[in-house]
Protein backbone atom coordinates (compact mmCIF):
# COMPACT_ATOMS: atom_id res chain seq x y z
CA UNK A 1 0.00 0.00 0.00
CA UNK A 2 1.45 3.51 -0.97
CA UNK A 3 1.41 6.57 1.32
CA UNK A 4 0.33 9.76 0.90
CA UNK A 5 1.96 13.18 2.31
CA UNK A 6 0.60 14.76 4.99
CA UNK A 7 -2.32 16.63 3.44
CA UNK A 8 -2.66 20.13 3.20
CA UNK A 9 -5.97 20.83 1.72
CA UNK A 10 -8.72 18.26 3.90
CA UNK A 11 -12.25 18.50 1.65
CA UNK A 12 -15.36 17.31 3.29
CA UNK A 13 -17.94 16.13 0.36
CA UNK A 14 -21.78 16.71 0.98
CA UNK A 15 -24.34 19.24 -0.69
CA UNK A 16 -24.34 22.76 -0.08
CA UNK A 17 -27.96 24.68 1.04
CA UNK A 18 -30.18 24.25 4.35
CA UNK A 19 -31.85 21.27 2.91
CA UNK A 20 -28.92 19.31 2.91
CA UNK A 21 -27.22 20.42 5.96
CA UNK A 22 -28.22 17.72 8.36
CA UNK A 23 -28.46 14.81 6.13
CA UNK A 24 -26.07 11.71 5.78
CA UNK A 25 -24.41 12.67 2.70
CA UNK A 26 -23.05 15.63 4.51
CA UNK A 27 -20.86 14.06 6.69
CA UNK A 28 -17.65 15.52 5.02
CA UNK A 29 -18.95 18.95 5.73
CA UNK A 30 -20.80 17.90 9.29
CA UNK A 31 -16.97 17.14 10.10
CA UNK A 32 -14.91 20.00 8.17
CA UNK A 33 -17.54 22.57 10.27
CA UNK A 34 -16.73 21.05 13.74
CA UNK A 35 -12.94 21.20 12.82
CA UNK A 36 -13.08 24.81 11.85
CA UNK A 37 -15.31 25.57 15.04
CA UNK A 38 -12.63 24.13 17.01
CA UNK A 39 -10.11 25.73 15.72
CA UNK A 40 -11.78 29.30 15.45
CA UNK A 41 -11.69 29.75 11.94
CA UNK A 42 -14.96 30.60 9.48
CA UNK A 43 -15.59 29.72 6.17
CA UNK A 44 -16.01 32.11 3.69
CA UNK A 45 -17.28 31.77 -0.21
CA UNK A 46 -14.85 31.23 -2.77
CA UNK A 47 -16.10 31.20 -6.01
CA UNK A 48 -12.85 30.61 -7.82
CA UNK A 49 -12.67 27.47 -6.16
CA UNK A 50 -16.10 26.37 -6.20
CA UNK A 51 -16.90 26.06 -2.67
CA UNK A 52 -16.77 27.71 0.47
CA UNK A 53 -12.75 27.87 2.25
CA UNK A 54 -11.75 27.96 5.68
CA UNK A 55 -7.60 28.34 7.08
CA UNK A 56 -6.46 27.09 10.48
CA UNK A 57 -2.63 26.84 11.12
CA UNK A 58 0.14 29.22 10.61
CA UNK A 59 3.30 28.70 7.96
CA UNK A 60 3.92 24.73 7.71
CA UNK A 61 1.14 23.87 9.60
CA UNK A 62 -1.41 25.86 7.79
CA UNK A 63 -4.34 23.54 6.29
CA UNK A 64 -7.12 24.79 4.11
CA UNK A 65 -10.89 23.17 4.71
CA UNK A 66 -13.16 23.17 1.55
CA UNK A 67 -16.73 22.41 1.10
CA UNK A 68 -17.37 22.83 -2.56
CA UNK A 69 -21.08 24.07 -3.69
CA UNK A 70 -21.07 22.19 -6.98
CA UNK A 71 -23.78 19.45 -5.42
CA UNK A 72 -21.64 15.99 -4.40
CA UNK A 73 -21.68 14.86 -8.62
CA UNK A 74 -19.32 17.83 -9.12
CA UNK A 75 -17.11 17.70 -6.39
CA UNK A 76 -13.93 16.96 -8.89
CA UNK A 77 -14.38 20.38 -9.84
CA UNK A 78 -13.77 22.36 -6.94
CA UNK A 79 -11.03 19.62 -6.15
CA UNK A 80 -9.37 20.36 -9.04
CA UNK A 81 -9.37 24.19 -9.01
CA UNK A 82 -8.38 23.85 -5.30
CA UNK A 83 -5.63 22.39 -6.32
CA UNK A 84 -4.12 24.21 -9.21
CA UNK A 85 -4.51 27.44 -6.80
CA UNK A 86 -2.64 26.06 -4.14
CA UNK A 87 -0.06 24.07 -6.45
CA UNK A 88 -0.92 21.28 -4.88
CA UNK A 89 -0.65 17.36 -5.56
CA UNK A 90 -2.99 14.63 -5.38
CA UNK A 91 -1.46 13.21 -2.53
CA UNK A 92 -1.56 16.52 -0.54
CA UNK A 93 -5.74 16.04 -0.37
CA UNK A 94 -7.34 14.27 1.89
CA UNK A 95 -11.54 13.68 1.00
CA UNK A 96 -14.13 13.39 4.11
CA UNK A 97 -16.96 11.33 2.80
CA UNK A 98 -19.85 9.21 4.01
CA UNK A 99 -19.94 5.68 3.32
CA UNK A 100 -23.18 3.44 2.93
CA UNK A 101 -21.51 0.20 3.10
CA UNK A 102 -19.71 0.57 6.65
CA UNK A 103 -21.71 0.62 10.05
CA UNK A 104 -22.81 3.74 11.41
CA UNK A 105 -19.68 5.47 13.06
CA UNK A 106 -16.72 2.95 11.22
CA UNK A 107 -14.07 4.85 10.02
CA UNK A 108 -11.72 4.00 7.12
CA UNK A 109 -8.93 5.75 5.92
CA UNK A 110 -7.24 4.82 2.73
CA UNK A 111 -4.20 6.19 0.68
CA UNK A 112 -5.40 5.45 -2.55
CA UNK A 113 -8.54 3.68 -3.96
CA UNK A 114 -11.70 3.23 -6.52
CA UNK A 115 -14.77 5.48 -6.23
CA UNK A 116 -16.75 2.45 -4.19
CA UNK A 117 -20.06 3.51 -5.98
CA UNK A 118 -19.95 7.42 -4.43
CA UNK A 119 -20.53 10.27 -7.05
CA UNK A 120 -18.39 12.13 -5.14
CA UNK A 121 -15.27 10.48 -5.41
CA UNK A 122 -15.99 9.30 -9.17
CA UNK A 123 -16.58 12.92 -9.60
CA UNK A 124 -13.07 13.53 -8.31
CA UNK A 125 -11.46 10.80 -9.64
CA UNK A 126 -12.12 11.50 -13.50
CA UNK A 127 -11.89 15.04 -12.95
CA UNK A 128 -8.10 14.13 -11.67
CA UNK A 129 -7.28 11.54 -13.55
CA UNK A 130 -6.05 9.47 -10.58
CA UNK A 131 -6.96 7.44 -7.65
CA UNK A 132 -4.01 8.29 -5.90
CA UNK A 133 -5.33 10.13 -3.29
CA UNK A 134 -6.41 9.77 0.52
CA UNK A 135 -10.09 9.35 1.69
CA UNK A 136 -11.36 8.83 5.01
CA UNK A 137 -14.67 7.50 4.62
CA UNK A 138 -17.49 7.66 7.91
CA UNK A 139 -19.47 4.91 7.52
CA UNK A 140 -23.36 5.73 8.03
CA UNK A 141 -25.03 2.69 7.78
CA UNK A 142 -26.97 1.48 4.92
CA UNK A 143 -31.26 0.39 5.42
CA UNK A 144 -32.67 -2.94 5.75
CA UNK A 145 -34.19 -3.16 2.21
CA UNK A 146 -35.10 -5.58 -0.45
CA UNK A 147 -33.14 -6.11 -3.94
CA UNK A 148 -35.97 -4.35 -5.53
CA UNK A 149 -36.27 -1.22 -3.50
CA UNK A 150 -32.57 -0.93 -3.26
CA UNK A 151 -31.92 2.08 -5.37
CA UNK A 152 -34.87 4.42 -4.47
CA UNK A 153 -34.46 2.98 -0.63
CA UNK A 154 -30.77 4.27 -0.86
CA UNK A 155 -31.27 8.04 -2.19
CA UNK A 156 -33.53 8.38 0.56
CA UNK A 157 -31.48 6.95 3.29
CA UNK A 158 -28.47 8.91 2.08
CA UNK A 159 -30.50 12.08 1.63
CA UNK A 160 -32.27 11.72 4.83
CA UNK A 161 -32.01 12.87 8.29
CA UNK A 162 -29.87 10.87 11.19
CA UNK A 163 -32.29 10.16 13.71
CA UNK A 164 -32.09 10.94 17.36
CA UNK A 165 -29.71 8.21 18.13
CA UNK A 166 -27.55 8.04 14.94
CA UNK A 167 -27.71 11.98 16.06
CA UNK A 168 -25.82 10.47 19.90
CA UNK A 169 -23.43 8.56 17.96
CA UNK A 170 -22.22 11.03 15.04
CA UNK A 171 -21.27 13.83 17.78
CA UNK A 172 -19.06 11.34 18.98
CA UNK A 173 -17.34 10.29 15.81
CA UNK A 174 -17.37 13.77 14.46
CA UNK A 175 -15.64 14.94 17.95
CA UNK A 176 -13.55 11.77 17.26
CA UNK A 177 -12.70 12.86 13.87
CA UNK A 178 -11.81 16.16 14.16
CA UNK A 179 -9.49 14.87 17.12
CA UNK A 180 -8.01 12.08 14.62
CA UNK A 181 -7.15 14.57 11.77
CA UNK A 182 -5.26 16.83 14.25
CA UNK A 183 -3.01 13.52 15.09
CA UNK A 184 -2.15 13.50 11.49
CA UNK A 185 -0.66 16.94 11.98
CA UNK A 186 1.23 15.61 15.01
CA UNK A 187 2.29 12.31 13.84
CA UNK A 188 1.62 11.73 10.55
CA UNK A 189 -0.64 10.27 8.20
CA UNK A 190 0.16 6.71 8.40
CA UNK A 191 0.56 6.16 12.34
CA UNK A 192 -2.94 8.71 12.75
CA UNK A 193 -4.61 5.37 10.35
CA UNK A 194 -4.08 2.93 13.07
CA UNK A 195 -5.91 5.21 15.31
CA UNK A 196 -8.98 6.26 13.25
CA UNK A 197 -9.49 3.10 11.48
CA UNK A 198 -9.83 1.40 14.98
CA UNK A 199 -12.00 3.89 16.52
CA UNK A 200 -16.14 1.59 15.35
CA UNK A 201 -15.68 -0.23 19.06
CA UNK A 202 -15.81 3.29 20.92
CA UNK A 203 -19.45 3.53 19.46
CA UNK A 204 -21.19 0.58 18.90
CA UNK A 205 -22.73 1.13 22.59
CA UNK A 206 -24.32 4.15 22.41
């Protein structure tokens, strides 16, 4: 398995607007927002870069936080513009996204790695021309449902609203999260994996 850098530029995936902003497939932004809360920083609207841009850090520590507005099937684009502004590499990004297949609250972060059936990442994948970049997906569960009903079932679950105990859990991955992706900064990229990627057994109680 190949490693990345350290990444620079984290980007949280979801879908911009008020309708969106507590649903499932806005986990990338749910956690980008508690990371810039933390750190005191505010986003502000970029339209160069297609999304909305945050800064925490000073000189080699600085990271940038993006949350691009192009609706999740788009996302290579602000990706992309992101980083030809910034001269950055692939392997200086590292993509927040939810993940139907993994239990509510699993974490799973990769260096490198197919789109897994997320419009998101296919987005950024062909809009890069490479999978060579690091994801940490936040697995949100996917419905009971039947073969038949599986594609309507699973817009609506991912599109939907975490209910009051999914609600219990996420707060504590996102607080989890947020405390995982300021390891990286401290020890690195590889070492902080061990740590986030073990994390499911903290929640699976609550």
């Amino acid at each position: 398995m190949s490693t990345s850098a350290d990444p620079s530029l984290l980007v949280g995936l979801g879908n911009p607007g008020s309708k969106y902003s507590s649903t499932r497939h806005n986990v990338g932004f749910m956690v980008l927002e508690k990371l810039a809360t933390k750190e005191c920083a505010s986003f502000s609207t970029s339209k160069k870069l297609f999304g909305q841009l945050a800064e925490i850090g000073i000189g080699a520590q600085k990271r940038r936080l993006l949350m691009p507005d192009t609706y999740m099937n788009e996302s290579g684009r602000a990706v992309k513009a992101a980083m030809h502004w910034f001269g950055l590499q692939p392997n200086h990004i590292l993509i927040i996204v939810d993940d139907i297949d993994l239990p509510l609250g699993k974490l799973r972060l990769r260096y490198q790695g197919g789109a897994g059936g997320h419009n998101g990442l296919k987005s950024i994948i062909n809009n890069l021309g490479t999978q060579n970049f690091s994801r940490l997906r936040v697995g949100i569960g996917k419905p009971v449902i039947a073969f038949e009903e599986k594609q309507v079932r699973t817009v609506s679950h991912v599109l939907g609203a975490f209910n009051s105990k999914e609600q219990l859990v996420m707060q504590s991955v996102l607080n989890e999260v947020v405390l995982g992706l300021n390891l990286i900064q401290e020890v690195g990229l590889e070492k902080a994996a061990n740590h986030l990627n073990s994390m499911h057994s903290k929640f699976t109680d609550i």
